[in-house]
C-alpha atoms as a PDB file:
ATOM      1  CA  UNK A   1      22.920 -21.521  14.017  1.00  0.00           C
ATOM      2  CA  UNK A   2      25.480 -18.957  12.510  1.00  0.00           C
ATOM      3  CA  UNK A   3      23.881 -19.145   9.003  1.00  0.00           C
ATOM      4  CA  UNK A   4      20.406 -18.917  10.206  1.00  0.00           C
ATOM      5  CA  UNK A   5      21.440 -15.465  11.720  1.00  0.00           C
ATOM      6  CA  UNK A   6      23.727 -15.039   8.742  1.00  0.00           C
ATOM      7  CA  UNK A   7      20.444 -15.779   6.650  1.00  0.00           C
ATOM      8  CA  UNK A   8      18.085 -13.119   8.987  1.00  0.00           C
ATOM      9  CA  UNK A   9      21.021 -10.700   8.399  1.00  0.00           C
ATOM     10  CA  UNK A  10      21.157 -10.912   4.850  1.00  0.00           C
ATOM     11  CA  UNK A  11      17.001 -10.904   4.167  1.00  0.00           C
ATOM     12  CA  UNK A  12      16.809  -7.975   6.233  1.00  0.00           C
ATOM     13  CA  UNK A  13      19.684  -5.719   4.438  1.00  0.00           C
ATOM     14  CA  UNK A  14      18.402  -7.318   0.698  1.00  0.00           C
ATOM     15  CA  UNK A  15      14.842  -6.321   1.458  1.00  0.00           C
ATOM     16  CA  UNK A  16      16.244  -3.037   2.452  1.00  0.00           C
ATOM     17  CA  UNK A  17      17.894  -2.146  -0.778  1.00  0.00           C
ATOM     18  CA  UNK A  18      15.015  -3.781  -2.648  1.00  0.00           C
ATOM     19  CA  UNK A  19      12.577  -1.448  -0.851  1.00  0.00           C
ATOM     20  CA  UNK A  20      14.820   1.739  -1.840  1.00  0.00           C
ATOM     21  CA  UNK A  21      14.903   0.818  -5.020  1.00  0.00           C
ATOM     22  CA  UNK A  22      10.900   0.382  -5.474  1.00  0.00           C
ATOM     23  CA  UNK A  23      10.607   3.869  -3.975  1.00  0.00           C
ATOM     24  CA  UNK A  24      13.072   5.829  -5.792  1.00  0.00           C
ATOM     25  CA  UNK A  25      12.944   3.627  -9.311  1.00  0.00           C
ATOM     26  CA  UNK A  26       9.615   3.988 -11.219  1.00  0.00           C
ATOM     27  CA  UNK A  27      10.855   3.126 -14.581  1.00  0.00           C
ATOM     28  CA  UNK A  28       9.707  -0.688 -13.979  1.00  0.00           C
ATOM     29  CA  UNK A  29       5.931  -1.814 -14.790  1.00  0.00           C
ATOM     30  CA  UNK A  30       6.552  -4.151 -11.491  1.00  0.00           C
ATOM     31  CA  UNK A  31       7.083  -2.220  -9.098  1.00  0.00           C
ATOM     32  CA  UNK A  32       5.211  -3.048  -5.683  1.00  0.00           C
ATOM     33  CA  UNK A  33       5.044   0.296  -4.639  1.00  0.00           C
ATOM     34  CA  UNK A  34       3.409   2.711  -7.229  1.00  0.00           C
ATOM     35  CA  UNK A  35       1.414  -0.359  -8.165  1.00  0.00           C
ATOM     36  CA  UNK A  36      -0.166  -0.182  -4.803  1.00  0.00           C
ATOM     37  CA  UNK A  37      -1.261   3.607  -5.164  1.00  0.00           C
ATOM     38  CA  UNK A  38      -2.116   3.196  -8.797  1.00  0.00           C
ATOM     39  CA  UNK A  39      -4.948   0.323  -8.086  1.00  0.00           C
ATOM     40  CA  UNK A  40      -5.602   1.813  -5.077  1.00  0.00           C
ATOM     41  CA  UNK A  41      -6.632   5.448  -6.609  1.00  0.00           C
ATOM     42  CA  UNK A  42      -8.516   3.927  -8.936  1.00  0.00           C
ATOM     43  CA  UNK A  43     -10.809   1.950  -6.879  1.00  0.00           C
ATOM     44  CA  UNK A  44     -11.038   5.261  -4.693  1.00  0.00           C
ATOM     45  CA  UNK A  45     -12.346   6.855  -7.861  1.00  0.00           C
ATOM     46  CA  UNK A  46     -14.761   4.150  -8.808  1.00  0.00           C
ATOM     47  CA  UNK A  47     -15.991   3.841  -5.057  1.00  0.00           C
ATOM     48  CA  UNK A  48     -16.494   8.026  -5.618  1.00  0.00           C
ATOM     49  CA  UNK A  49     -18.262   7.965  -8.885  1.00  0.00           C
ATOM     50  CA  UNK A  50     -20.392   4.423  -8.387  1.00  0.00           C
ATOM     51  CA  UNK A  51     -20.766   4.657  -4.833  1.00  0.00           C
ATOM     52  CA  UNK A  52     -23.349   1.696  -3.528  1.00  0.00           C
ATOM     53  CA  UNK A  53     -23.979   2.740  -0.049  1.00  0.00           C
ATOM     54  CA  UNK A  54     -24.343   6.666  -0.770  1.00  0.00           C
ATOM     55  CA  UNK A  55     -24.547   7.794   2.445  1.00  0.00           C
ATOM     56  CA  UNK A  56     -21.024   6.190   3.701  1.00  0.00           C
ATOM     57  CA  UNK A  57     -18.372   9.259   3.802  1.00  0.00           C
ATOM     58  CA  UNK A  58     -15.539   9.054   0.875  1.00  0.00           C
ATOM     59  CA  UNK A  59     -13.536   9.243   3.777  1.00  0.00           C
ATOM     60  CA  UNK A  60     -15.511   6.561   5.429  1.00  0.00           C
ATOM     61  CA  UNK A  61     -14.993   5.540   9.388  1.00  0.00           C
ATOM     62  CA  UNK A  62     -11.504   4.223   9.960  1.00  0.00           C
ATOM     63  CA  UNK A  63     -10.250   5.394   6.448  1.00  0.00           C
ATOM     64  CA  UNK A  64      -6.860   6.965   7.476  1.00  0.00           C
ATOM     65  CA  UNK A  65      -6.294   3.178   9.930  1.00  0.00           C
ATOM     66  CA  UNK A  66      -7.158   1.456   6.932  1.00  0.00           C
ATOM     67  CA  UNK A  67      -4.552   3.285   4.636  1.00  0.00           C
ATOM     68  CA  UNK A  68      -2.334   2.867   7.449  1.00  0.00           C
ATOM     69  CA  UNK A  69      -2.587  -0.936   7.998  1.00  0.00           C
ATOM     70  CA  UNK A  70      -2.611  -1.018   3.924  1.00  0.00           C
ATOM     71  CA  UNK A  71       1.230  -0.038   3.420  1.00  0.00           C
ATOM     72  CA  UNK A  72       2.466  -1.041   7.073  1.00  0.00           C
ATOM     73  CA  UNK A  73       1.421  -4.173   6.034  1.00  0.00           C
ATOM     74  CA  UNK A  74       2.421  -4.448   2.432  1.00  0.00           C
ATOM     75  CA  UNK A  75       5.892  -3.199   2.791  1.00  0.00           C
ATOM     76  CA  UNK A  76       7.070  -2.939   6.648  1.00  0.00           C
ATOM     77  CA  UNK A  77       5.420  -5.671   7.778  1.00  0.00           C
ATOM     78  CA  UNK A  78       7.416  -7.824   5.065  1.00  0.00           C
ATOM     79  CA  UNK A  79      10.880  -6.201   6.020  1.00  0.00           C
ATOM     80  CA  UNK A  80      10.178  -6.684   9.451  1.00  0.00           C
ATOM     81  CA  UNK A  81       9.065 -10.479   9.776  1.00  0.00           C
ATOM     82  CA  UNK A  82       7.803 -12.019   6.266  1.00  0.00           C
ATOM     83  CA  UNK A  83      11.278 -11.996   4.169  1.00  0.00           C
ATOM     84  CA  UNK A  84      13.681 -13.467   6.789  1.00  0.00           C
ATOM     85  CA  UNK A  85      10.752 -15.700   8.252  1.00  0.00           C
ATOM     86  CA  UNK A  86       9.660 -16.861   4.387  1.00  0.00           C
ATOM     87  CA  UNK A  87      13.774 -17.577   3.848  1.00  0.00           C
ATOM     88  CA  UNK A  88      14.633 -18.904   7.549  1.00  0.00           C
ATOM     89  CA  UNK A  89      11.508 -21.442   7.069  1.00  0.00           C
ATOM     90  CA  UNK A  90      12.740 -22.614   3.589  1.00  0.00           C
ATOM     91  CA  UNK A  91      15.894 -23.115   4.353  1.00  0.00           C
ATOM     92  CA  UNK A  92      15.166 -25.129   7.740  1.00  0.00           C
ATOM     93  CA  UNK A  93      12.654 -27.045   5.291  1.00  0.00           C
ATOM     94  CA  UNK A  94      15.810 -27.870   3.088  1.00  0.00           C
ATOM     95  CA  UNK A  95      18.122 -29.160   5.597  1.00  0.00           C
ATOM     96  CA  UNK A  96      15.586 -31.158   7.009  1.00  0.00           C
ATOM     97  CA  UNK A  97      15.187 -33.322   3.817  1.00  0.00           C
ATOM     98  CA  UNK A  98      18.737 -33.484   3.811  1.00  0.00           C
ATOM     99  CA  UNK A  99      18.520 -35.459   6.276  1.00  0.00           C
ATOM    100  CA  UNK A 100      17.044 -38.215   4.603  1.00  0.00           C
ATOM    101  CA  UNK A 101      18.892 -37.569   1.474  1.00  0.00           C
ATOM    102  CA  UNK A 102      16.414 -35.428  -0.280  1.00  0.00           C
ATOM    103  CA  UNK A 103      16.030 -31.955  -1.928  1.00  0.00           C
ATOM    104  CA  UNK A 104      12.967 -30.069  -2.671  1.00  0.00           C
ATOM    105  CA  UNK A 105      13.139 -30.738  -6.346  1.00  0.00           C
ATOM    106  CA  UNK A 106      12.482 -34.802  -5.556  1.00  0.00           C
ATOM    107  CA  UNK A 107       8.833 -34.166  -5.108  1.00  0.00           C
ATOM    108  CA  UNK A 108       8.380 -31.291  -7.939  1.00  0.00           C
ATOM    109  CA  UNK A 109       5.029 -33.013  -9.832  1.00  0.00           C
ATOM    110  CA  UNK A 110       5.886 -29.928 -12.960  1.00  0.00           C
ATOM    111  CA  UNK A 111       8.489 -27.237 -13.639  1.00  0.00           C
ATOM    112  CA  UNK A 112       5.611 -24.191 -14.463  1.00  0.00           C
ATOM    113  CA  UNK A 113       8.770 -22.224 -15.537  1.00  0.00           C
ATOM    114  CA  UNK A 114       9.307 -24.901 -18.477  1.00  0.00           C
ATOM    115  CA  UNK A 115       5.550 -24.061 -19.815  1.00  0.00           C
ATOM    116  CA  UNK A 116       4.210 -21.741 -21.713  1.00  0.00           C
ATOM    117  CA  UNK A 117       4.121 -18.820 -19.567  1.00  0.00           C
ATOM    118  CA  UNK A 118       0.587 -18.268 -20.039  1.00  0.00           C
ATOM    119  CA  UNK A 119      -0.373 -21.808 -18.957  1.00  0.00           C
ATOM    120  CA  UNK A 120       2.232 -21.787 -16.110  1.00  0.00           C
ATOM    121  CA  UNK A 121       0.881 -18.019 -14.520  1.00  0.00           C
ATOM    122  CA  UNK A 122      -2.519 -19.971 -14.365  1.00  0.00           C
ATOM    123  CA  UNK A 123      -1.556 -23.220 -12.886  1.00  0.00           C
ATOM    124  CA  UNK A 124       0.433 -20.738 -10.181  1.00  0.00           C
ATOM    125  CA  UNK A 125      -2.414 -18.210  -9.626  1.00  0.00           C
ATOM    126  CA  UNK A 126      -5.080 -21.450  -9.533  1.00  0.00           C
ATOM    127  CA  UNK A 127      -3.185 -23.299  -6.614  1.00  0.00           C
ATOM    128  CA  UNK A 128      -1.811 -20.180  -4.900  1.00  0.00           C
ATOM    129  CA  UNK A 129      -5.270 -19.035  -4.215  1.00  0.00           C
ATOM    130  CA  UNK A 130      -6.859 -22.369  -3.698  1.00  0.00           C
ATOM    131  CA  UNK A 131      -4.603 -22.797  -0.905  1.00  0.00           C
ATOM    132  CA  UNK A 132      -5.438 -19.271  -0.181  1.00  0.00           C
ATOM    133  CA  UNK A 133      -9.007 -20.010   0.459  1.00  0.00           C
ATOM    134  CA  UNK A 134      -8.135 -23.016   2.383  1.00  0.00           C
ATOM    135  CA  UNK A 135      -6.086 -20.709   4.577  1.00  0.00           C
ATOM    136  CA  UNK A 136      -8.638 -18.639   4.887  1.00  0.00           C
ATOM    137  CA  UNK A 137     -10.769 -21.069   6.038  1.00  0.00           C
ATOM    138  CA  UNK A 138      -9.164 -22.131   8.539  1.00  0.00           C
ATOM    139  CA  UNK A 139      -8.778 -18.490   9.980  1.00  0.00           C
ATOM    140  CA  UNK A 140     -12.683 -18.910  10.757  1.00  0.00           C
ATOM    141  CA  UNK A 141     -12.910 -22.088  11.893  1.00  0.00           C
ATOM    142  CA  UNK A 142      -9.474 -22.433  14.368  1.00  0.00           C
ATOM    143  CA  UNK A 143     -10.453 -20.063  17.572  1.00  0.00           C
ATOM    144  CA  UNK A 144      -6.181 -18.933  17.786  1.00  0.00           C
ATOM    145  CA  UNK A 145      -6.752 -18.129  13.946  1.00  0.00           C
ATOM    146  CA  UNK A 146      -9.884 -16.665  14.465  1.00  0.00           C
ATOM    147  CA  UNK A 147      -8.532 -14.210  17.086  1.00  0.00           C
ATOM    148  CA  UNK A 148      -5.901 -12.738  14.885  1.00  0.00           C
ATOM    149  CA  UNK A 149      -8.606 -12.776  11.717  1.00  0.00           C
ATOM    150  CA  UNK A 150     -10.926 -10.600  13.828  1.00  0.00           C
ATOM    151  CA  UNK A 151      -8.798  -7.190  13.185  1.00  0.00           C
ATOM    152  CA  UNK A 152     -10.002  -8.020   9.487  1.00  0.00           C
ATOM    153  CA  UNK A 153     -13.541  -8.480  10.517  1.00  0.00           C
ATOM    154  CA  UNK A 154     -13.185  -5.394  13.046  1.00  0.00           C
ATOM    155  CA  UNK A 155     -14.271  -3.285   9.485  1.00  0.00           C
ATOM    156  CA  UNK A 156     -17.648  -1.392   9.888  1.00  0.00           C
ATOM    157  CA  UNK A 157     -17.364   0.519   6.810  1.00  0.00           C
ATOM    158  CA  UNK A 158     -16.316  -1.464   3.412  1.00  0.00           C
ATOM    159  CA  UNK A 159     -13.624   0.522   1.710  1.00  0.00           C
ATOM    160  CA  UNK A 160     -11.207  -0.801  -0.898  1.00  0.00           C
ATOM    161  CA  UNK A 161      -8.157   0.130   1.633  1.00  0.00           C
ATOM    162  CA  UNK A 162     -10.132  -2.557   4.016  1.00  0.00           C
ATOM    163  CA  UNK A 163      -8.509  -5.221   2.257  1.00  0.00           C
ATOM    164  CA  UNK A 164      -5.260  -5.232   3.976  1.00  0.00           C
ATOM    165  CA  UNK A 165      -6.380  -4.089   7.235  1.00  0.00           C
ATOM    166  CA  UNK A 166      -5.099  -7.593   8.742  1.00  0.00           C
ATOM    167  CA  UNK A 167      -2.590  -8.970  11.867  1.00  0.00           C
ATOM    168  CA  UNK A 168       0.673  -9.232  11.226  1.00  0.00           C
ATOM    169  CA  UNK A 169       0.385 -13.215  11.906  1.00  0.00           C
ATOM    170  CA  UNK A 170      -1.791 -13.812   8.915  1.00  0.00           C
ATOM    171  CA  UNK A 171      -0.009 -13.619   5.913  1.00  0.00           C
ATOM    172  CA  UNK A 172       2.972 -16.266   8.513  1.00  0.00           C
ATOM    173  CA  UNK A 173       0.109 -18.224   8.109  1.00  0.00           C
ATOM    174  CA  UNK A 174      -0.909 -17.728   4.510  1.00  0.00           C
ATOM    175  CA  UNK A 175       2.625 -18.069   3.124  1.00  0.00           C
ATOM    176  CA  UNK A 176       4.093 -21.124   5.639  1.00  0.00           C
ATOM    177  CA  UNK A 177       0.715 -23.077   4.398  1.00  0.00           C
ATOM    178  CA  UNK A 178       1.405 -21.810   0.763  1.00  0.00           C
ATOM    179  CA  UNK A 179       5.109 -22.709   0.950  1.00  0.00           C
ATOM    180  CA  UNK A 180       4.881 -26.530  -0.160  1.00  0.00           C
ATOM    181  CA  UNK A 181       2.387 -26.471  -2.808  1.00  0.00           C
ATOM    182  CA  UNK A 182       4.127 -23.450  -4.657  1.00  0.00           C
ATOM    183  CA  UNK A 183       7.834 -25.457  -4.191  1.00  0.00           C
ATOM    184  CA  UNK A 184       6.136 -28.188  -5.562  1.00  0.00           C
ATOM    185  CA  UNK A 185       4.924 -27.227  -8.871  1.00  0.00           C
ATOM    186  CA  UNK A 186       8.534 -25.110  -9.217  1.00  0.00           C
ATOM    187  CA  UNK A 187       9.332 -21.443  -9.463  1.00  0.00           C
ATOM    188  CA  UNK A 188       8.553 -18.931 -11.113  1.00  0.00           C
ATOM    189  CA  UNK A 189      10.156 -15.568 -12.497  1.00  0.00           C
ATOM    190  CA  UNK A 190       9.312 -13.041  -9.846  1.00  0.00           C
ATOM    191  CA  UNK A 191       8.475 -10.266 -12.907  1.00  0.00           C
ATOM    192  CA  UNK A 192       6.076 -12.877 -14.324  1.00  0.00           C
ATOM    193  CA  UNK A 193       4.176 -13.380 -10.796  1.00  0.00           C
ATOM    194  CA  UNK A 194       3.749  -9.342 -10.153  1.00  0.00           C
ATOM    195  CA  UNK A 195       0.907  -9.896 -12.960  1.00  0.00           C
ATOM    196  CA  UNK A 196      -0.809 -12.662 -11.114  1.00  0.00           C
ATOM    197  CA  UNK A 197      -0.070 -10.519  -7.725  1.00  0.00           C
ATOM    198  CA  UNK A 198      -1.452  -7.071  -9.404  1.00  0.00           C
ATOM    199  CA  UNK A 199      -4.816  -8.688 -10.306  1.00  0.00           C
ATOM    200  CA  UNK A 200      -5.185  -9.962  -7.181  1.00  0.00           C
ATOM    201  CA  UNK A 201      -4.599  -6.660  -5.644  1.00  0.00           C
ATOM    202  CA  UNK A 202      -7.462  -5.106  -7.923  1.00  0.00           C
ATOM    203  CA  UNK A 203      -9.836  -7.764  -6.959  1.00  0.00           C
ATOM    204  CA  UNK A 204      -9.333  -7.451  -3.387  1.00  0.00           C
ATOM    205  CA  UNK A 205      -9.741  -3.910  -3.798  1.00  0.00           C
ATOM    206  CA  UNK A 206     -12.929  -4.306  -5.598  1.00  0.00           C
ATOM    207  CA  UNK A 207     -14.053  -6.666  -3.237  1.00  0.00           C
ATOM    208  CA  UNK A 208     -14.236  -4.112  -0.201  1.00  0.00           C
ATOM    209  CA  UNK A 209     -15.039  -1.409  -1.782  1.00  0.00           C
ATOM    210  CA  UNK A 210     -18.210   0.229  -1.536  1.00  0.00           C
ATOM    211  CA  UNK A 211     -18.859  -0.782  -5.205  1.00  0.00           C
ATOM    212  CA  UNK A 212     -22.006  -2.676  -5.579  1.00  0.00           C
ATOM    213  CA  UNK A 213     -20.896  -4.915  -8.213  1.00  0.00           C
ATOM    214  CA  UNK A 214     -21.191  -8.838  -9.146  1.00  0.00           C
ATOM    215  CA  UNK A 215     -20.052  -9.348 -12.602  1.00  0.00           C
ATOM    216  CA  UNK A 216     -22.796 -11.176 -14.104  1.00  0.00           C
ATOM    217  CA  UNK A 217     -22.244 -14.500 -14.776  1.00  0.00           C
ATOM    218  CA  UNK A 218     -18.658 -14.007 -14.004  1.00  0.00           C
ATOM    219  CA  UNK A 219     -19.517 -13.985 -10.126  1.00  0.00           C
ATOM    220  CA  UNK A 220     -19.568 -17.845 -10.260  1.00  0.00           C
ATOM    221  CA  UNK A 221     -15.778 -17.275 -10.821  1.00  0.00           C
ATOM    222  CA  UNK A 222     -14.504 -14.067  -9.360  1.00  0.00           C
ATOM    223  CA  UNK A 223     -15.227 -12.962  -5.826  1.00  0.00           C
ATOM    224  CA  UNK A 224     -16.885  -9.461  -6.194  1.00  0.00           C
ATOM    225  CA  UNK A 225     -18.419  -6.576  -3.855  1.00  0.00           C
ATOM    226  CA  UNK A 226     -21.722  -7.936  -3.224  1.00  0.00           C
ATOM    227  CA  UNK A 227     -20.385 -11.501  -2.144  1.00  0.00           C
ATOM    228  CA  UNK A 228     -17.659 -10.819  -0.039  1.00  0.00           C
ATOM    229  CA  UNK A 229     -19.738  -8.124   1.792  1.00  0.00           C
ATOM    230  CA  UNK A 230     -21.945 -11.205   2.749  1.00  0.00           C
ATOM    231  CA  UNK A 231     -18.529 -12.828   4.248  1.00  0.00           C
ATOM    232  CA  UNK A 232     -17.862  -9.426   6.562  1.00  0.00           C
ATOM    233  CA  UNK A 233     -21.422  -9.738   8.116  1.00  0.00           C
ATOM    234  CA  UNK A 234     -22.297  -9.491  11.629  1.00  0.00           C
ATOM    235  CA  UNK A 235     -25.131 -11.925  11.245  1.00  0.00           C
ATOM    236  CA  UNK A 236     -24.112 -15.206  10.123  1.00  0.00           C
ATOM    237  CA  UNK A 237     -25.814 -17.532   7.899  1.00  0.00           C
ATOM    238  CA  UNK A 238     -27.544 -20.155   9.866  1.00  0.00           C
ATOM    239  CA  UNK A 239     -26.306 -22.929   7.576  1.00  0.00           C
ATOM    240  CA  UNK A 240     -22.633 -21.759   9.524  1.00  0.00           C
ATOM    241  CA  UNK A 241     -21.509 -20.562  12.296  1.00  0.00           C
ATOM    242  CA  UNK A 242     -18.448 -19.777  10.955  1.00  0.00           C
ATOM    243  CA  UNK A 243     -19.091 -17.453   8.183  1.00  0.00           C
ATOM    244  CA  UNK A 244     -19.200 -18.178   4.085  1.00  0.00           C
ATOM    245  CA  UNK A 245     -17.440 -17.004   1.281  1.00  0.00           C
ATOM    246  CA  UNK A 246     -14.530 -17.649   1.946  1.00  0.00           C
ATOM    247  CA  UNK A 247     -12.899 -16.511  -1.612  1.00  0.00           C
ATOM    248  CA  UNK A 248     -10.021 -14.825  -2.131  1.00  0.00           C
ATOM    249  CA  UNK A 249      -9.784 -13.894  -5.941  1.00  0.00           C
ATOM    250  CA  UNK A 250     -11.884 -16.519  -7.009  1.00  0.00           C
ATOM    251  CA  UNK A 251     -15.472 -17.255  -5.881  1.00  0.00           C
ATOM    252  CA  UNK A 252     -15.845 -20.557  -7.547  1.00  0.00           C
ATOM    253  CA  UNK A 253     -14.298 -22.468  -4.634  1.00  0.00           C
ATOM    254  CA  UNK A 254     -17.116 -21.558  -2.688  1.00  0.00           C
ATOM    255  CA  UNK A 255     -19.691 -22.597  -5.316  1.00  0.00           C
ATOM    256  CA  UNK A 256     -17.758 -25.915  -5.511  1.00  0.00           C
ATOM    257  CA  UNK A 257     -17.490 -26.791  -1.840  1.00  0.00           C
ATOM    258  CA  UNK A 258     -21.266 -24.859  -0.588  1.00  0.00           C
ATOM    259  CA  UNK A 259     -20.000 -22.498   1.302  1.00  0.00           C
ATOM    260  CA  UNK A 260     -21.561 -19.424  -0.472  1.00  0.00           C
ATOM    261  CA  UNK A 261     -23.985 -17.142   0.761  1.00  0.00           C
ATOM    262  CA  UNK A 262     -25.916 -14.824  -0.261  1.00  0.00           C
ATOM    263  CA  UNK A 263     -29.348 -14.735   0.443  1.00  0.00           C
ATOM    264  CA  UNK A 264     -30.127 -10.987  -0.921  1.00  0.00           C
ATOM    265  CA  UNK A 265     -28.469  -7.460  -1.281  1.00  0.00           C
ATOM    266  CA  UNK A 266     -26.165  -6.843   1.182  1.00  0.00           C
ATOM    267  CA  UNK A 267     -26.024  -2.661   0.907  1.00  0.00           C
ATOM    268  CA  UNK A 268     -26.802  -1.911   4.533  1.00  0.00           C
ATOM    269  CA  UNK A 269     -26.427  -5.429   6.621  1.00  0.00           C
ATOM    270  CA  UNK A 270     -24.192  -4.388   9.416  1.00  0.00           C
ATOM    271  CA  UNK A 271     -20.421  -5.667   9.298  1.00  0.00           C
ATOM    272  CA  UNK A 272     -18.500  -6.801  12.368  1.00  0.00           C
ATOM    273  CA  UNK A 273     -18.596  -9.831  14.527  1.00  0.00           C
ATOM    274  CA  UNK A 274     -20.512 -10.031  17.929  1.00  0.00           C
ATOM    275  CA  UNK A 275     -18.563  -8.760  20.509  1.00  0.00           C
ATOM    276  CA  UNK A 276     -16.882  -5.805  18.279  1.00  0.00           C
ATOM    277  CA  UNK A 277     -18.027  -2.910  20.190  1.00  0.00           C
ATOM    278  CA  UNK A 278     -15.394  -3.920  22.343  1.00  0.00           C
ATOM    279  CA  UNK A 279     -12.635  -4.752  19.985  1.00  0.00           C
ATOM    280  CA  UNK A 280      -9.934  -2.165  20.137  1.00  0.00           C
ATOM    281  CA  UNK A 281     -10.416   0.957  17.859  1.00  0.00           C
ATOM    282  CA  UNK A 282      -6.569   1.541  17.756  1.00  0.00           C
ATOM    283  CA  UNK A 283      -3.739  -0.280  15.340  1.00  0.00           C
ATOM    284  CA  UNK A 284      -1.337  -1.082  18.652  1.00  0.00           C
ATOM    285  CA  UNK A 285      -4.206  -2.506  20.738  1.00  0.00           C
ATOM    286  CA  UNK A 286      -5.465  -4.421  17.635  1.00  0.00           C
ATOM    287  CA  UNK A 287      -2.337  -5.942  16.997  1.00  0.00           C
ATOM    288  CA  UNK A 288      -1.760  -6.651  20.836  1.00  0.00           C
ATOM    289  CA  UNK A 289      -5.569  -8.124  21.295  1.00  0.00           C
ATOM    290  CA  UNK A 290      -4.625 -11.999  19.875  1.00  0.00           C
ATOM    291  CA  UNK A 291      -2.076 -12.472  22.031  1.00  0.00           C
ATOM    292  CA  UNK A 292      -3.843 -10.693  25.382  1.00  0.00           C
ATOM    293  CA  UNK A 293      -7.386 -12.507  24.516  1.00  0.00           C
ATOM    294  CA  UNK A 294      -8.345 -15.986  23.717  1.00  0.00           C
ATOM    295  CA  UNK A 295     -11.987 -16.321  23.585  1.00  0.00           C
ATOM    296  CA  UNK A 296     -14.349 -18.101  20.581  1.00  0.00           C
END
């Protein structure tokens, strides 16, 4: 038990420094930090300048919870629970093989590191975010999930800040699911995954901002502004009660597996789920609601 705290201890304190460092440092194309302001001001300015729904404010409803939730969760929320959860968890994992005489690198199917770095950043980002939508999925269909997904779905006004309004419990979810597949294809250099996790910033971005944009043919590949919006509607499609569009990054998972939807232009549908004018308006009540509330 003493190197489980031991481990906690440590995570917390190396996060710490690591944190410091992003914030005072800037002479490092990775950092987490100013790479979070950077995409996010220029979304901001395309969302000014190519505005889709014109009426919506710049400083749209909720835009000061949104920026809120967007670095609480990014960089707090990680010092507080994700890095000595992620380590705790992976550790546990390892000394339960152990047990029956294995290690982590017994069921390894490739070593990405050992490829060509451009091949092995795509195998990475093409499972990570399969998984991903997977995840995601299940966040919709699972009525425990579903109660923490709603602060995401709470949105009434798309903004690119949007994309990380989200409960706390989420990304446990997202990276305990994500843990097995990634130790299974091997590691990666954490410089060389900041490019895979920058894109997937921008996209996100893109795809709540109030950007009315779908890429041409690319759209059967990347999720984009006018599909996702479809995902964040009140009304569901009648093929599913559940929702559609489940993408993260990529859209083609939905093309593959029919659960895409988008039946015309989604400008002015109105976001939300049934039930939201009663949702809590507030970050502490939000993040309180899952675990007062269990309802569909």
């Amino acid at each position: 038990m003493e190197k489980y705290t031991d481990l906690i201890q440590n995570s917390y304190s190396g996060y710490w420094r690591y944190l410091k460092h992003e914030l005072i440092s800037v002479n490092h194309w990775d950092n987490y930090f100013y790479g979070l302001i950077l995409i996010s001001l220029m979304v901001w300015g395309l969302e000014i300048a190519f505005p889709w729904r014109k009426n919506q404010s710049i400083f749209r409803k909720d835009f000061w919870l949104d920026t809120f939730y967007m670095f609480f969760n990014f960089f707090l929320l990680n010092l507080i629970v994700l890095i000595a959860l992620s380590n705790t968890v992976a550790e546990l994992f390892n000394d339960l093989l152990s047990v029956f005489g294995l290690t982590l690198t017994d069921f390894q199917v490739l070593e990405i590191s050992k490829l060509p770095k451009a091949l092995g950043l795509f195998i990475f980002f093409i499972v990570s975010d399969f998984v991903q939508w997977n995840t995601h999925r299940l966040l919709h269909h699972i009525p425990l999930l579903w109660n923490f997904h709603k602060v995401h779905h709470s949105v009434k006004e798309m903004g690119f800040a949007a994309h990380l309004r989200y409960h706390w419990m989420e990304p446990v979810v997202y990276k305990s699911l994500l843990y097995i597949p990634i130790a299974i294809i091997g590691g990666f250099d954490a410089q060389d995954v900041a490019l895979v996790h920058f894109f997937a910033i921008a996209i996100g971005h893109l795809n709540h901002a109030n950007l009315g944009w779908d890429y041409g043919r690319l759209k059967y590949i990347l999720n984009n502004p006018k599909m996702h919006i479809w995902h964040h509607a009140k009304d569901l499609p009648p093929t599913s009660k559940y929702g559609a569009n489940y993408g993260i990054t990529l859209s083609i998972w939905d093309y593959i597996f029919k659960t895409d939807y988008i039946p015309h232009s989604g400008r002015d549908i109105e976001l939300g789920f049934h039930g939201d004018e009663h949702f809590p308006k507030d970050f502490i009540n939000q993040e309180l609601y899952p675990l007062k509330k269990q309802d569909d």
